[in-house]
Protein backbone atom coordinates (compact mmCIF):
# COMPACT_ATOMS: atom_id res chain seq x y z
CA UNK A 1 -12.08 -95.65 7.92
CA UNK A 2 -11.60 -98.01 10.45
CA UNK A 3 -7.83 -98.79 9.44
CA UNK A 4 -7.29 -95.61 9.59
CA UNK A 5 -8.36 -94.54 12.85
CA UNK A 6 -6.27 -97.33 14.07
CA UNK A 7 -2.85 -96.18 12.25
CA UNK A 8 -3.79 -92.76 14.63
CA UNK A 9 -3.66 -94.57 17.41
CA UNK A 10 -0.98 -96.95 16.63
CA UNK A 11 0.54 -93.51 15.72
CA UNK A 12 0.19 -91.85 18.68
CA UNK A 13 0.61 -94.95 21.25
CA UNK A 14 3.67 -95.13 19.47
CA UNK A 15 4.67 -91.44 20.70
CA UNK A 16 3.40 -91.91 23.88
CA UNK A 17 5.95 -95.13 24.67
CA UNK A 18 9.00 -93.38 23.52
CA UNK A 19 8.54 -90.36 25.65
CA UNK A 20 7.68 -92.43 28.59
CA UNK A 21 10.78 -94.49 27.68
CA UNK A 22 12.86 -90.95 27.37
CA UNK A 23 11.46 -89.77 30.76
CA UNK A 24 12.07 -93.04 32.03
CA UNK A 25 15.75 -92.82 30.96
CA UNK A 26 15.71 -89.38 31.92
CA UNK A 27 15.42 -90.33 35.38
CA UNK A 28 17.66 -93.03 35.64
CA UNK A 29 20.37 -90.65 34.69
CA UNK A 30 19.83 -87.47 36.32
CA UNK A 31 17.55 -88.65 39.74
CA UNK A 32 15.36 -85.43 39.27
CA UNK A 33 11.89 -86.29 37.94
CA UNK A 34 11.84 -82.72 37.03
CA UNK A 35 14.20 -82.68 34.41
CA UNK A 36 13.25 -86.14 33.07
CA UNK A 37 10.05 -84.71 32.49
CA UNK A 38 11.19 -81.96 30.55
CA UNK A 39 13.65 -84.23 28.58
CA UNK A 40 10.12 -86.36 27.60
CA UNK A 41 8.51 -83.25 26.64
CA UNK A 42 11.14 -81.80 24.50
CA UNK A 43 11.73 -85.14 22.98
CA UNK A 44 7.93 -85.19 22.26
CA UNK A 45 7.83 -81.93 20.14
CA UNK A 46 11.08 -82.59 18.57
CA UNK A 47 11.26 -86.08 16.89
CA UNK A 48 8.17 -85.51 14.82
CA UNK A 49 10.02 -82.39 13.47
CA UNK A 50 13.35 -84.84 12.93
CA UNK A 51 10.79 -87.66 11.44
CA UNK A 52 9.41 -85.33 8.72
CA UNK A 53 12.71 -83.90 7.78
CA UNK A 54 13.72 -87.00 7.36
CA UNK A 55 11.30 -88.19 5.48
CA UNK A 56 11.66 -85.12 3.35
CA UNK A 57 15.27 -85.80 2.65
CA UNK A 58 14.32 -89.56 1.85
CA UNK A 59 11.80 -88.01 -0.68
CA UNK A 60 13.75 -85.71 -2.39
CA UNK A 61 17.37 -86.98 -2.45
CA UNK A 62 17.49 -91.05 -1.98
CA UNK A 63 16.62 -93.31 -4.53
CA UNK A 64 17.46 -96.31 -2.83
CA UNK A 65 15.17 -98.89 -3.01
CA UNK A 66 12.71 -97.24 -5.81
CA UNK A 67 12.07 -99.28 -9.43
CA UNK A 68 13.47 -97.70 -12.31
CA UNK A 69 11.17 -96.42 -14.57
CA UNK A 70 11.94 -98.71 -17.63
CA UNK A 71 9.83 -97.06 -20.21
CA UNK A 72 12.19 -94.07 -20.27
């Protein structure tokens, strides 16, 4: 249990660096903390949507890197 509670919070540490870089970058660019901000926050509820699509295609459609079952 205790492995696990740590992939959470490796897990959501994780998240929390890339927004902050986004909103970071965000800034840079545009000067308006404003609309760095929101560029952090949409980037926050989207890329968990892109990771699990991803994933999903991954799942269902590439076989790269997966044994062949030889029994067949």
């Amino acid at each position: 249990m205790v492995q696990v509670k740590r992939h959470i919070a490796k897990a959501f540490s994780y998240r929390l660096v890339g927004t902050l870089q986004t909103t970071i970058i965000g800034y840079i660019f545009t000067g308006n903390f404003v609309i760095a901000s929101s560029m952090g926050m949409v980037e926050l509820c989207i890329k968990p949507l892109i990771y699990f699509l991803h994933e999903r295609v991954w799942y269902k459609w590439i076989k790269f890197g997966l044994k062949k079952d030889t029994n067949e």
